[in-house]
PDB file of N, CA and C in Angstrom:
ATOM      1  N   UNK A   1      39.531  50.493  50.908  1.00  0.00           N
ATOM      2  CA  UNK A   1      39.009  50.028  52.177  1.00  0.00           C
ATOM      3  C   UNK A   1      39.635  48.678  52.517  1.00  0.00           C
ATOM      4  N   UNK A   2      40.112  48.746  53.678  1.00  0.00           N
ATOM      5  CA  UNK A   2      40.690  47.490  53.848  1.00  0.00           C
ATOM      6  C   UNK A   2      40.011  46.474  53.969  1.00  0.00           C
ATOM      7  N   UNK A   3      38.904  46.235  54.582  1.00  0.00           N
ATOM      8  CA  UNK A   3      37.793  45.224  54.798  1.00  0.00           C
ATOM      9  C   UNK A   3      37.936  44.548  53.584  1.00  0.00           C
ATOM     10  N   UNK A   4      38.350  44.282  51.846  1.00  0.00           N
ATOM     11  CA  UNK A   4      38.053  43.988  51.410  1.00  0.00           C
ATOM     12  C   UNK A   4      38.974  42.847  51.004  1.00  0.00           C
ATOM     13  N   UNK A   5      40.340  43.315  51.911  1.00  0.00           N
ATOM     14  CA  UNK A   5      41.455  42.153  52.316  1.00  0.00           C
ATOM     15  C   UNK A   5      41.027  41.396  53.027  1.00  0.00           C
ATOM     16  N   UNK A   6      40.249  41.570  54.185  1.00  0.00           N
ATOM     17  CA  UNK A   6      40.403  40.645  54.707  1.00  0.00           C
ATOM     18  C   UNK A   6      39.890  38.920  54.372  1.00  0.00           C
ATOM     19  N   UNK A   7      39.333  38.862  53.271  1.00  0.00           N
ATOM     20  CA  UNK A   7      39.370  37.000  52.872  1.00  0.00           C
ATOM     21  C   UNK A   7      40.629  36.502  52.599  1.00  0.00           C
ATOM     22  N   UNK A   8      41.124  37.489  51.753  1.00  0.00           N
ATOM     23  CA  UNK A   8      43.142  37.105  51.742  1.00  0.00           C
ATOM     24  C   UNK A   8      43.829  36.873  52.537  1.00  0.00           C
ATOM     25  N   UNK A   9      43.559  38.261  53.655  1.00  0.00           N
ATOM     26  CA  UNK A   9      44.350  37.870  54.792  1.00  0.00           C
ATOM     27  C   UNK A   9      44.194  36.304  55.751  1.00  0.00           C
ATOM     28  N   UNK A  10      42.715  36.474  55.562  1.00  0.00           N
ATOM     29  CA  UNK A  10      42.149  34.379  56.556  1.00  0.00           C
ATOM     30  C   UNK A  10      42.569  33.697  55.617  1.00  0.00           C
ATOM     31  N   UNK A  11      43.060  33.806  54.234  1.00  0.00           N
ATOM     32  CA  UNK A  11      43.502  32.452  53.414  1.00  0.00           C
ATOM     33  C   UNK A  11      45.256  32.054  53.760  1.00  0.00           C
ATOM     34  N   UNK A  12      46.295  33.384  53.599  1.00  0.00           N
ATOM     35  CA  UNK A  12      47.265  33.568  53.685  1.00  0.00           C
ATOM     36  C   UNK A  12      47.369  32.857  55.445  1.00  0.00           C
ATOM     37  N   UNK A  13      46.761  33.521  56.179  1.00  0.00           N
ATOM     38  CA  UNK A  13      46.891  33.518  58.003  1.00  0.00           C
ATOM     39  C   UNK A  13      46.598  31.275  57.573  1.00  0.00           C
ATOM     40  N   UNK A  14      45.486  30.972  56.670  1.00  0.00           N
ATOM     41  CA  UNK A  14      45.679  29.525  57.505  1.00  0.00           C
ATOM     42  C   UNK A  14      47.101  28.637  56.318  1.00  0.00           C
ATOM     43  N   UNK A  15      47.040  29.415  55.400  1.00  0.00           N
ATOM     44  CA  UNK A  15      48.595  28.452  54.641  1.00  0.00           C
ATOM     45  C   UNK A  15      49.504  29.071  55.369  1.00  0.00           C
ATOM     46  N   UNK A  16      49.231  29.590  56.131  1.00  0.00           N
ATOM     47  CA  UNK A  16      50.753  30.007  57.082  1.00  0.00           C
ATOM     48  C   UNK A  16      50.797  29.033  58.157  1.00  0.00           C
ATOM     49  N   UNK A  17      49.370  27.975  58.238  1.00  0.00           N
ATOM     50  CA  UNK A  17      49.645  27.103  59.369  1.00  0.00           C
ATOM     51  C   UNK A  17      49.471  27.410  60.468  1.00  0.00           C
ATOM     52  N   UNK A  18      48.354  28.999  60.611  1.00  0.00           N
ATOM     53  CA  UNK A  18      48.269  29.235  62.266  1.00  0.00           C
ATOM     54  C   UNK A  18      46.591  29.037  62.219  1.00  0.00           C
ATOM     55  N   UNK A  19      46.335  28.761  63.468  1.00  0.00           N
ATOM     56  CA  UNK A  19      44.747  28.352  63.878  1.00  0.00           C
ATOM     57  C   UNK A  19      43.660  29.073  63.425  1.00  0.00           C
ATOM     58  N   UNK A  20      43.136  29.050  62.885  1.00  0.00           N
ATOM     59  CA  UNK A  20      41.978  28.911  62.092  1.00  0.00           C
ATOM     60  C   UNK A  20      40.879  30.347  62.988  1.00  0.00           C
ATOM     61  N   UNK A  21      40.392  29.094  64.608  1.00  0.00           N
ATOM     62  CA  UNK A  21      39.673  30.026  65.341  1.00  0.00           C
ATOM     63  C   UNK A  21      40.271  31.996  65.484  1.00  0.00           C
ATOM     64  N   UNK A  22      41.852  31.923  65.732  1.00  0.00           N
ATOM     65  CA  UNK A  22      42.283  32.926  65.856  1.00  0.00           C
ATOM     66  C   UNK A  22      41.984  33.754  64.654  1.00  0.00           C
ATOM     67  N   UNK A  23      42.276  33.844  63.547  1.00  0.00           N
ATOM     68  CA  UNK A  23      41.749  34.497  62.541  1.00  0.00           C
ATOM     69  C   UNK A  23      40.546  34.611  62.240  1.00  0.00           C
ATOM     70  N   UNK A  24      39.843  34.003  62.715  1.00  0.00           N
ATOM     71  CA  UNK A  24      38.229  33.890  62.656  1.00  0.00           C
ATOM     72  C   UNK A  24      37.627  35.482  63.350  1.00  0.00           C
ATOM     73  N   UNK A  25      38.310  35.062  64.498  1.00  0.00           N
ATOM     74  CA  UNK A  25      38.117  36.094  65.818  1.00  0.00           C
ATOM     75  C   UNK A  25      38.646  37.645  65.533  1.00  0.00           C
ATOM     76  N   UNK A  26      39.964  37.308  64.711  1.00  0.00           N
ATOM     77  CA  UNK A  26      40.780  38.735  64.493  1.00  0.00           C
ATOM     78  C   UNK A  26      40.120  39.336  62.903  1.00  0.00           C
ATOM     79  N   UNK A  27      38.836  38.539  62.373  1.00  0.00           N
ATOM     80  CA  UNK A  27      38.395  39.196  60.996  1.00  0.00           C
ATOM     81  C   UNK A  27      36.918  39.715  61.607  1.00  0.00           C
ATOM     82  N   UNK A  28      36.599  39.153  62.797  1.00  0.00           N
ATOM     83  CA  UNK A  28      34.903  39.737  63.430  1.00  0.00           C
ATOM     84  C   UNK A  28      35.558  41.218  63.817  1.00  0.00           C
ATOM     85  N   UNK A  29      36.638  41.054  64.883  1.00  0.00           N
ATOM     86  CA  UNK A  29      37.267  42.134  65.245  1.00  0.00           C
ATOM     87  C   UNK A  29      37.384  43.525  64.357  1.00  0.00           C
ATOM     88  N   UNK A  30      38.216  43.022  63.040  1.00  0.00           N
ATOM     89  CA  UNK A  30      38.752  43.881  62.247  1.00  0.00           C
ATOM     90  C   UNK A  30      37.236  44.566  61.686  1.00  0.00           C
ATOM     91  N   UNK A  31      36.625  43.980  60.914  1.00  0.00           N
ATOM     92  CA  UNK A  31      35.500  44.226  60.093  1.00  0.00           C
ATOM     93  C   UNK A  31      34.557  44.853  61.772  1.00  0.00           C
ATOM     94  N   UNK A  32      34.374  44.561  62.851  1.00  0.00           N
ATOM     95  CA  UNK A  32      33.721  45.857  63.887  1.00  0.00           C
ATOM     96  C   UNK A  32      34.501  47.154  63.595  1.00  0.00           C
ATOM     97  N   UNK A  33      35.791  47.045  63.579  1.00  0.00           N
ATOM     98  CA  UNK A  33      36.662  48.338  63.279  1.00  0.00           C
ATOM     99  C   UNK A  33      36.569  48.622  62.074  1.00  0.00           C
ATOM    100  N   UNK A  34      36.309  48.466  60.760  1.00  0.00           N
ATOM    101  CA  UNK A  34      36.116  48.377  59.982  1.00  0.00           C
ATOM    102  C   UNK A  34      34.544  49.694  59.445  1.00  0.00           C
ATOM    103  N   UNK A  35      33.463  49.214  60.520  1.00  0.00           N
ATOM    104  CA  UNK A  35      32.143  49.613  60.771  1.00  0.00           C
ATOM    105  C   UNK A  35      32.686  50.808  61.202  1.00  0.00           C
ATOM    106  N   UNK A  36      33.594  50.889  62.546  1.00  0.00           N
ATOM    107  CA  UNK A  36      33.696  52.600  62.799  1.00  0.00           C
ATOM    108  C   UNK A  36      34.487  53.475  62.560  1.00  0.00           C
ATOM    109  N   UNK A  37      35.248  52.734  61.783  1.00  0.00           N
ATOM    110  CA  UNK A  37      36.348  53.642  61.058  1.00  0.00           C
ATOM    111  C   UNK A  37      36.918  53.150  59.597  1.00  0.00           C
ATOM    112  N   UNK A  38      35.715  53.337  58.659  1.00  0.00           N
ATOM    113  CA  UNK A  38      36.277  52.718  57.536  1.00  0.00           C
ATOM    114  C   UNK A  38      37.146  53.358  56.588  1.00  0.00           C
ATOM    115  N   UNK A  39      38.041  54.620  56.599  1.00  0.00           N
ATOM    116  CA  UNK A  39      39.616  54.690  56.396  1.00  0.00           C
ATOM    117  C   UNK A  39      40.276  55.254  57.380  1.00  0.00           C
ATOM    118  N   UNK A  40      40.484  53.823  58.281  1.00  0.00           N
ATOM    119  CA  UNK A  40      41.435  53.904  59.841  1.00  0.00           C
ATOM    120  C   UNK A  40      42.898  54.719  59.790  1.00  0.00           C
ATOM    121  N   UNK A  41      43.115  55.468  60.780  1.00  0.00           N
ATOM    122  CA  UNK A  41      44.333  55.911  61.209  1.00  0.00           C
ATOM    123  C   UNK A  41      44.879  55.367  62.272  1.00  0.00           C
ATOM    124  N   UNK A  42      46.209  55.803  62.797  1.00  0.00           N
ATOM    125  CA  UNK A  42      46.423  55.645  64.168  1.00  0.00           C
ATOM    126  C   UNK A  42      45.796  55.530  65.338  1.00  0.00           C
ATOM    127  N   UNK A  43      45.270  56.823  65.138  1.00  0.00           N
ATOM    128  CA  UNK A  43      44.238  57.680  66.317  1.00  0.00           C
ATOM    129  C   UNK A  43      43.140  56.687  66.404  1.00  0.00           C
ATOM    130  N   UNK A  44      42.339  55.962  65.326  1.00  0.00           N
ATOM    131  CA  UNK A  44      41.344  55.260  65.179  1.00  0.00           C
ATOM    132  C   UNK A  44      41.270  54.245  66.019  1.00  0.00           C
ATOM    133  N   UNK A  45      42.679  53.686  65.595  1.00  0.00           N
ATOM    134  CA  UNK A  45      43.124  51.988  66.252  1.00  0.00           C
ATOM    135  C   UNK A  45      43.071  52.328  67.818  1.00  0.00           C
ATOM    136  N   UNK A  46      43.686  53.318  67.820  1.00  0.00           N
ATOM    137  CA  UNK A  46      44.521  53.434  69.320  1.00  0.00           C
ATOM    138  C   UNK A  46      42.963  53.754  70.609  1.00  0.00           C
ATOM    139  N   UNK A  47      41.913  54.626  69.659  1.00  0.00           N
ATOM    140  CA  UNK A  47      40.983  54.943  70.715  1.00  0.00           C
ATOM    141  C   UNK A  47      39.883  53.776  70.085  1.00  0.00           C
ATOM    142  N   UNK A  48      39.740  52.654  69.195  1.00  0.00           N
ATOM    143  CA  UNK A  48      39.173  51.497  68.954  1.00  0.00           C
ATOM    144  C   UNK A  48      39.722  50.516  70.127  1.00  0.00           C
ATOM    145  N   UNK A  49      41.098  50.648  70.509  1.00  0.00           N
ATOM    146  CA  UNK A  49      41.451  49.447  71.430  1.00  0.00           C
ATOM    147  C   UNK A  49      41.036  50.218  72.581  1.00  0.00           C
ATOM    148  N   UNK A  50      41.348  51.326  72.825  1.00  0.00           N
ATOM    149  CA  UNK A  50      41.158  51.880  74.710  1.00  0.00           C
ATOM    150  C   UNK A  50      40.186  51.511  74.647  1.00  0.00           C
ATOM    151  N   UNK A  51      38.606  51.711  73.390  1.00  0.00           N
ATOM    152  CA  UNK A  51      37.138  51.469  74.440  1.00  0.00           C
ATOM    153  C   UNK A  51      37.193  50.331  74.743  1.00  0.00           C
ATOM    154  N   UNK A  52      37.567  49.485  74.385  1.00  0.00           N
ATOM    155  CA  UNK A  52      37.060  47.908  74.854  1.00  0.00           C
ATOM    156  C   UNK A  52      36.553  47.936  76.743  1.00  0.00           C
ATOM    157  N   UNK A  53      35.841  47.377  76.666  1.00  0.00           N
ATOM    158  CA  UNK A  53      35.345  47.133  78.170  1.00  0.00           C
ATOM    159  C   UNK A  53      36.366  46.553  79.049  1.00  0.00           C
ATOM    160  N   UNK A  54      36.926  45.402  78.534  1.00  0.00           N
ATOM    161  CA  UNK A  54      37.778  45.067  79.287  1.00  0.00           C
ATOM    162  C   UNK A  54      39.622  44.581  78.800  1.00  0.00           C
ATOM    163  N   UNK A  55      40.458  44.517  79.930  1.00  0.00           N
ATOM    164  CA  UNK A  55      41.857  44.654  79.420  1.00  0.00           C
ATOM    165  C   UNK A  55      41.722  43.128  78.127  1.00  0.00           C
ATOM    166  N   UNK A  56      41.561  42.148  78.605  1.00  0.00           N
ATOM    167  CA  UNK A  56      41.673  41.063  77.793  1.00  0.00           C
ATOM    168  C   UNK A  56      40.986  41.798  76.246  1.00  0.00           C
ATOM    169  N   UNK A  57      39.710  42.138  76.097  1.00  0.00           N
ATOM    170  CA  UNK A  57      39.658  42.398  75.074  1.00  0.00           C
ATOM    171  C   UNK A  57      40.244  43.876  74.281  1.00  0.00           C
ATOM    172  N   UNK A  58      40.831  44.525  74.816  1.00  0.00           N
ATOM    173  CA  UNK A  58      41.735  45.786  74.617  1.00  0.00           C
ATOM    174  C   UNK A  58      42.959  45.046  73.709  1.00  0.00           C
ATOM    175  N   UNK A  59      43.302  43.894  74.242  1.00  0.00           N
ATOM    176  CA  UNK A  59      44.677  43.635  74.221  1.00  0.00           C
ATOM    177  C   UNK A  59      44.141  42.510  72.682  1.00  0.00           C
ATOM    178  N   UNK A  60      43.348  41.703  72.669  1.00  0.00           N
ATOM    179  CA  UNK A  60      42.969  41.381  71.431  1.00  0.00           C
ATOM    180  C   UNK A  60      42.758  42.149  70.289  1.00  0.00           C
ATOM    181  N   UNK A  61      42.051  43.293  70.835  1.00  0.00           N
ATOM    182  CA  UNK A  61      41.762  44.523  69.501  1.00  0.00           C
ATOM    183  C   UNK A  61      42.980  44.565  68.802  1.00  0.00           C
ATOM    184  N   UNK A  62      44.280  45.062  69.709  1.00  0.00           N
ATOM    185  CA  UNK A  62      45.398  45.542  69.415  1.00  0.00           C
ATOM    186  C   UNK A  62      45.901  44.301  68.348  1.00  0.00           C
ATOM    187  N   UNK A  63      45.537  43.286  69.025  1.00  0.00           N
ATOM    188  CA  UNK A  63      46.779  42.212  68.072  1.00  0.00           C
ATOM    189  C   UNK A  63      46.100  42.138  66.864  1.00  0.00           C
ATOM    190  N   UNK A  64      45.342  41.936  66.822  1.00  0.00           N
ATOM    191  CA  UNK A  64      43.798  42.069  65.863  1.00  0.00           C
ATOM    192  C   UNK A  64      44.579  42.620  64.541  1.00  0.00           C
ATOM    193  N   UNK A  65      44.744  43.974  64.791  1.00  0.00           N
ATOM    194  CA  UNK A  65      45.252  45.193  63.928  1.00  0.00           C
ATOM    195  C   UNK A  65      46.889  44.870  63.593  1.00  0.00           C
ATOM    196  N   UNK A  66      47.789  44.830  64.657  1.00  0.00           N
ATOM    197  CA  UNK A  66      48.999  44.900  64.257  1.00  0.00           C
ATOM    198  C   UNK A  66      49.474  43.157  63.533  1.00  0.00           C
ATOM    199  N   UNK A  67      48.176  42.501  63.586  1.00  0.00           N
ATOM    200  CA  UNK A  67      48.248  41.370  62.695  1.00  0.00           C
ATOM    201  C   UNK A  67      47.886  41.158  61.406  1.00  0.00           C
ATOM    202  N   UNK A  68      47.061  42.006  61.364  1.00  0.00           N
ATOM    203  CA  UNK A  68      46.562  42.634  60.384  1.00  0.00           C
ATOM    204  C   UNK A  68      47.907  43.636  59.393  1.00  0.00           C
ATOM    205  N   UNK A  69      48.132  44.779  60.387  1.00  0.00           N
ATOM    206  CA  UNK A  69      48.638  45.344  59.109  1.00  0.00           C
ATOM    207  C   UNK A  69      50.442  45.114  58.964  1.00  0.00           C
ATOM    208  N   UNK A  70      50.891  44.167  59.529  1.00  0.00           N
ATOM    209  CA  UNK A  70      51.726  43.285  59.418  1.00  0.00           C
ATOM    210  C   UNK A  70      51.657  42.568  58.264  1.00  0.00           C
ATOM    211  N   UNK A  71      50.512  41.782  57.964  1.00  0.00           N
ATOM    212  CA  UNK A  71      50.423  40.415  56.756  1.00  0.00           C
ATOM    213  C   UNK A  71      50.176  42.127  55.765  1.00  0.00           C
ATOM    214  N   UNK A  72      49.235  42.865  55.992  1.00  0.00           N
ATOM    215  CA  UNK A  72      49.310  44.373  54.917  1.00  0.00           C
ATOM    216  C   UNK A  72      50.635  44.488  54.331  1.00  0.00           C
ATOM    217  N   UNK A  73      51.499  44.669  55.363  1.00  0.00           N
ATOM    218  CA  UNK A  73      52.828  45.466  54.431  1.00  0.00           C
ATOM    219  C   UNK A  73      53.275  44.089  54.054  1.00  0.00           C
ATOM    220  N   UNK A  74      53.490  42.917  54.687  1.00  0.00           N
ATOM    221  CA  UNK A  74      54.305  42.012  53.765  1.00  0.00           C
ATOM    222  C   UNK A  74      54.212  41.521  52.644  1.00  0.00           C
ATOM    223  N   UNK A  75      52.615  42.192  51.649  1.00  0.00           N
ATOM    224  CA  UNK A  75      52.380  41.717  50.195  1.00  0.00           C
ATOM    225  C   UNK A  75      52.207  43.265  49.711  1.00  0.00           C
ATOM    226  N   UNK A  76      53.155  44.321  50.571  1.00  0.00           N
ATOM    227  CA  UNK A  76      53.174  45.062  49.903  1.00  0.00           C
ATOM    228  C   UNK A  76      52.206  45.980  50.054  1.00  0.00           C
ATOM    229  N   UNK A  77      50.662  45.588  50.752  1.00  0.00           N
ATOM    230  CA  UNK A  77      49.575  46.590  50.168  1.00  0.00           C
ATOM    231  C   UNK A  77      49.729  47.958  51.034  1.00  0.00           C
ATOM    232  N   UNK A  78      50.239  47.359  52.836  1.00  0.00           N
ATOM    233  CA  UNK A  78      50.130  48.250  53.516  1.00  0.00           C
ATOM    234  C   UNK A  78      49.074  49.175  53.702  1.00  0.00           C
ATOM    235  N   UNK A  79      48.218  48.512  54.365  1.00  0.00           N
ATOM    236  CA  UNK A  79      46.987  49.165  54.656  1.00  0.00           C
ATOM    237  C   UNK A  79      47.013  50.008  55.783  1.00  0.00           C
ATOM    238  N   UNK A  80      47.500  49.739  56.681  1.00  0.00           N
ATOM    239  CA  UNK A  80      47.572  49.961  57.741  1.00  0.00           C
ATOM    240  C   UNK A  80      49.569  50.523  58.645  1.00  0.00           C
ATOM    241  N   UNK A  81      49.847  51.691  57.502  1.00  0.00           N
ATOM    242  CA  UNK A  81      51.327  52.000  57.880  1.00  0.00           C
ATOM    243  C   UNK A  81      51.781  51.973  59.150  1.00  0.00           C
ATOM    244  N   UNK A  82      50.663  52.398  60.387  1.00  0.00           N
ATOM    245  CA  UNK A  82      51.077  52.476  61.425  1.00  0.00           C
ATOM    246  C   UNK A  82      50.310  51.444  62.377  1.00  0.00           C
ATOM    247  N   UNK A  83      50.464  50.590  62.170  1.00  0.00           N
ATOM    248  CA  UNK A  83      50.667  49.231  62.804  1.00  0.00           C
ATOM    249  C   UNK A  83      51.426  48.894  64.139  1.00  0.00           C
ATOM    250  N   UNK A  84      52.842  49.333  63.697  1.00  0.00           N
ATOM    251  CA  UNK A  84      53.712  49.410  64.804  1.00  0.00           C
ATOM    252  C   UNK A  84      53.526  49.855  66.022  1.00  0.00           C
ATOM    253  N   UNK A  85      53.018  51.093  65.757  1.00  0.00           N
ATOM    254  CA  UNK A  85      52.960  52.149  66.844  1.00  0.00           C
ATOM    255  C   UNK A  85      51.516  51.977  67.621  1.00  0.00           C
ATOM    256  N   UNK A  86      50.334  50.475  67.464  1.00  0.00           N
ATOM    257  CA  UNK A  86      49.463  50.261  68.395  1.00  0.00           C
ATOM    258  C   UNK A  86      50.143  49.455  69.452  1.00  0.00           C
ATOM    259  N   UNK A  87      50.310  49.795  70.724  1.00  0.00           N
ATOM    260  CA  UNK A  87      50.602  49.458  71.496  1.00  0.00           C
ATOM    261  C   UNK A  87      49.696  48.309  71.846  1.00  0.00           C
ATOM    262  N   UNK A  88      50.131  47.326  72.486  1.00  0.00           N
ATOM    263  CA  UNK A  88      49.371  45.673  72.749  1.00  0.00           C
ATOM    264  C   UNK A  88      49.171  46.150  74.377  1.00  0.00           C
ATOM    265  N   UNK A  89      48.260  46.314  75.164  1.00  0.00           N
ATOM    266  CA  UNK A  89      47.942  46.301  76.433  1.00  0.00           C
ATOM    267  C   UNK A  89      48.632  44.668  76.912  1.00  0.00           C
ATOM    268  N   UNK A  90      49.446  45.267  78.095  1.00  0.00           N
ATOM    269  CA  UNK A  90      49.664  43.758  78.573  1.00  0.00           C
ATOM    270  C   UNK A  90      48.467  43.318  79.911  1.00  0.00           C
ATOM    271  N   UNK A  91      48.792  42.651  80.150  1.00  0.00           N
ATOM    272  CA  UNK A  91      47.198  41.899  81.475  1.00  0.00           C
ATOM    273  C   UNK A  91      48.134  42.006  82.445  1.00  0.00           C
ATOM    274  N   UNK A  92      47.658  42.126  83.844  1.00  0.00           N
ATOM    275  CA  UNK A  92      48.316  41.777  84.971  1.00  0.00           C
ATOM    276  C   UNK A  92      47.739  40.388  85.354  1.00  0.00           C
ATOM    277  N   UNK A  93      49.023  39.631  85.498  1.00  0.00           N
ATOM    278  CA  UNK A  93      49.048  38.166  86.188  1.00  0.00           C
ATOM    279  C   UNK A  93      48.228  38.015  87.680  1.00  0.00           C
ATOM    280  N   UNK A  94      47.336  37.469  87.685  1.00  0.00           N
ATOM    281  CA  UNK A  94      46.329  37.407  88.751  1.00  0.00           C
ATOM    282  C   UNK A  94      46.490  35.966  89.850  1.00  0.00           C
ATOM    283  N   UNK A  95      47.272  36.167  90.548  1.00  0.00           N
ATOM    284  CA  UNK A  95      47.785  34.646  91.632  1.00  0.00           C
ATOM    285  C   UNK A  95      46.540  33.869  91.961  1.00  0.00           C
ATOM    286  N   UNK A  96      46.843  32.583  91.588  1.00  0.00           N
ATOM    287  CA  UNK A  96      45.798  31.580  91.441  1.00  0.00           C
ATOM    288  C   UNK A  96      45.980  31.456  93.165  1.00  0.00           C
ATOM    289  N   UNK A  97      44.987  31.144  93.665  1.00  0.00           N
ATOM    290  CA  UNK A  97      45.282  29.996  95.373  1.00  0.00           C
ATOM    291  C   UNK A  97      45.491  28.945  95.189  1.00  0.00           C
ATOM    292  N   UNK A  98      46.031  28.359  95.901  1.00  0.00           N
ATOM    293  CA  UNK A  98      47.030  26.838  96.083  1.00  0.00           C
ATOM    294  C   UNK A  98      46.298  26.321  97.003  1.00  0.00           C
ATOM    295  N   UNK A  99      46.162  24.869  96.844  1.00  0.00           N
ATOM    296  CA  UNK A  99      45.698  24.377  98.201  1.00  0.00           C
ATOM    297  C   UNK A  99      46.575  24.287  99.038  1.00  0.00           C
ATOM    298  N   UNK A 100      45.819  24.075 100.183  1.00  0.00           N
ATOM    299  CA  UNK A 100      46.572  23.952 101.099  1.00  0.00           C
ATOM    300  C   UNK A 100      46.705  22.269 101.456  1.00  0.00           C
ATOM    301  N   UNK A 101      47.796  22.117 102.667  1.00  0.00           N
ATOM    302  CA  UNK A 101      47.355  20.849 103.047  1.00  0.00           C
ATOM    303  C   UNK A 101      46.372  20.392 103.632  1.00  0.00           C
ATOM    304  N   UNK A 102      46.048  21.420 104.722  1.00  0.00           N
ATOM    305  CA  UNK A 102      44.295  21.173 105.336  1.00  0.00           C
ATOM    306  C   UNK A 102      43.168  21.188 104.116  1.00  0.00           C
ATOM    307  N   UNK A 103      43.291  21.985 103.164  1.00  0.00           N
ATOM    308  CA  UNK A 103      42.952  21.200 102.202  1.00  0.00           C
ATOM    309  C   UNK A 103      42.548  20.069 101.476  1.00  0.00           C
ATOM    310  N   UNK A 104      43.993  19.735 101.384  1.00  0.00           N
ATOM    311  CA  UNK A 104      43.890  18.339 100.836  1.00  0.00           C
ATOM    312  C   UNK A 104      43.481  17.279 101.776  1.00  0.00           C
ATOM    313  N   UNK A 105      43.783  17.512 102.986  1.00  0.00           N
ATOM    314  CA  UNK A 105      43.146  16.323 103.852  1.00  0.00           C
ATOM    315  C   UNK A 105      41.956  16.419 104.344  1.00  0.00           C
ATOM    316  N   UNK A 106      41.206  17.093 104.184  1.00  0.00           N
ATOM    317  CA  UNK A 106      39.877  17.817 104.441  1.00  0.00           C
ATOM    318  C   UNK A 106      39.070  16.982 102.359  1.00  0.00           C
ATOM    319  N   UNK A 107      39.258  17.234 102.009  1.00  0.00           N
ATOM    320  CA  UNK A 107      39.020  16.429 100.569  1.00  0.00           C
ATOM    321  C   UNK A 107      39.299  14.835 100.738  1.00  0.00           C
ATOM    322  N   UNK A 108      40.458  14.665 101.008  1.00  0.00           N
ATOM    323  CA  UNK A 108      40.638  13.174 101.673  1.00  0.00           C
ATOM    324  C   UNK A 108      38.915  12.655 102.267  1.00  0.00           C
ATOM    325  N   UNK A 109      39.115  13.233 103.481  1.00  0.00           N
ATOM    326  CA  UNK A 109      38.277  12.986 104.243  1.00  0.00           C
ATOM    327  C   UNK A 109      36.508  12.944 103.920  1.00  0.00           C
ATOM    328  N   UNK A 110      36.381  14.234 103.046  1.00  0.00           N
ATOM    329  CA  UNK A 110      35.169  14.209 102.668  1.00  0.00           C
ATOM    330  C   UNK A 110      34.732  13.220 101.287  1.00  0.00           C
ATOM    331  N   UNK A 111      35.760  12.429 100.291  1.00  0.00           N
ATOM    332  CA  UNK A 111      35.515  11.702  99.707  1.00  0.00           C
ATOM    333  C   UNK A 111      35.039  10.437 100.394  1.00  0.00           C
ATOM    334  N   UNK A 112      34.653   9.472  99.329  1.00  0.00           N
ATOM    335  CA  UNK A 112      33.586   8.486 100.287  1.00  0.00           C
ATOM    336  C   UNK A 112      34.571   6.902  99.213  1.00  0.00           C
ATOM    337  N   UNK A 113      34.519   7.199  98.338  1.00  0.00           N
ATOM    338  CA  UNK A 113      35.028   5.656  97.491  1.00  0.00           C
ATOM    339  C   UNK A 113      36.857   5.914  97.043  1.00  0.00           C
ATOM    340  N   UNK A 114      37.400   4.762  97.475  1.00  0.00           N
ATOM    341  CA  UNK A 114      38.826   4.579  96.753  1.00  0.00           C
ATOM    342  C   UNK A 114      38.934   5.643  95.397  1.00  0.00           C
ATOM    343  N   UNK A 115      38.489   5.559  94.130  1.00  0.00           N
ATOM    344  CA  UNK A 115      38.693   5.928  93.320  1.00  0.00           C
ATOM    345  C   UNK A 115      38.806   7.405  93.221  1.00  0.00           C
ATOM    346  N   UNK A 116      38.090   8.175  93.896  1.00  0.00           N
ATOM    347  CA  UNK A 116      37.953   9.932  94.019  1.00  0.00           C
ATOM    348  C   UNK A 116      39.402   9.847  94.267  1.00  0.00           C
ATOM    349  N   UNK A 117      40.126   9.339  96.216  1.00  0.00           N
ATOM    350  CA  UNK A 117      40.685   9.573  96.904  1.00  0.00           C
ATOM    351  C   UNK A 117      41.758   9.691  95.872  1.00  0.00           C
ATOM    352  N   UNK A 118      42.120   8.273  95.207  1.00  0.00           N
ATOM    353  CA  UNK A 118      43.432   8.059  94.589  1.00  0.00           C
ATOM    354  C   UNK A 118      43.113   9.631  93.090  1.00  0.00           C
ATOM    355  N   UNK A 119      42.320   9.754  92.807  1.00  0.00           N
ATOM    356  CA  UNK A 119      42.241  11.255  91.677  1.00  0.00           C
ATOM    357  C   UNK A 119      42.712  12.879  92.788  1.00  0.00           C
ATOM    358  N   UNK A 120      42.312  12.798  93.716  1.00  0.00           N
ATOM    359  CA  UNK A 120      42.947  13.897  94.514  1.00  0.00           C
ATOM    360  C   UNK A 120      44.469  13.209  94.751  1.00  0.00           C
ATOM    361  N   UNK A 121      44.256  12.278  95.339  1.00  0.00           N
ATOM    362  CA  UNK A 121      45.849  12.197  95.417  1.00  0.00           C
ATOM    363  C   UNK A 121      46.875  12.378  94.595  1.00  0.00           C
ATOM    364  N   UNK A 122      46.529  11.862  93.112  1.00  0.00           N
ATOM    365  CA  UNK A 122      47.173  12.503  91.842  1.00  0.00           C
ATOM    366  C   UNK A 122      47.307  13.909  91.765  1.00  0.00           C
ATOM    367  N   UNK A 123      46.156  14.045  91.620  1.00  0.00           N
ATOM    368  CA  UNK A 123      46.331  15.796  91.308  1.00  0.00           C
ATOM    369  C   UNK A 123      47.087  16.799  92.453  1.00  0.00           C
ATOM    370  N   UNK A 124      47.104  16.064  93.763  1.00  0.00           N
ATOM    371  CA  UNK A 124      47.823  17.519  94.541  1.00  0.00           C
ATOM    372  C   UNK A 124      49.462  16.718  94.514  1.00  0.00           C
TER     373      UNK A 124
END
């Protein structure tokens, strides 16, 4: 059962020098998958990431796993052979609004003391 890597894997993931929270997040992850498929296949991973409710967390599941069975094969244990083949959902880029200049002079205007004015003025 793989679940039983995973303290190795959060020891290895922080002497590798990567953030702490992220592995935190990708061992709650793993060990939920873990709960519904405790000797995972392909098929497992692949319909574990589609349920997610939403794309952001679809796309975490995925890395979750192929981070997982990545650090797997590189000490050899390979828990997880097909790793490769979970596809990572990408997000669609969502266009922020820009102010405008009526905007900004409309903010001008509705500030009341020097100090706001000159912080909008920075920022646009």
């Amino acid at each position: 059962m793989f679940e039983d890597a995973l303290p190795e894997f959060r020891a290895d993931w922080l002497l590798a020098g990567k953030r702490e929270s992220t592995v935190d997040f990708y061992i709650d992850l793993l060990s939920r998958f873990a709960s519904n498929s405790p000797e995972p296949n392909f098929e497992d991973a692949r319909s574990w990431v589609a349920c997610a409710s939403t794309e952001p967390m679809r796309r975490k599941r995925a890395q979750s796993v192929r981070a997982f069975g990545r650090w797997s094969e590189s000490i050899d244990d390979n828990d997880f052979p097909w790793w490769r083949n979970v596809p990572v959902p990408t997000e669609k880029e969502k266009p922020q609004p820009t102010a405008t200049v009526e905007d900004f002079e409309a903010g001008m205007k509705a500030l009341g003391n020097v100090r706001d004015r000159a912080v909008l003025a920075t920022l646009w």
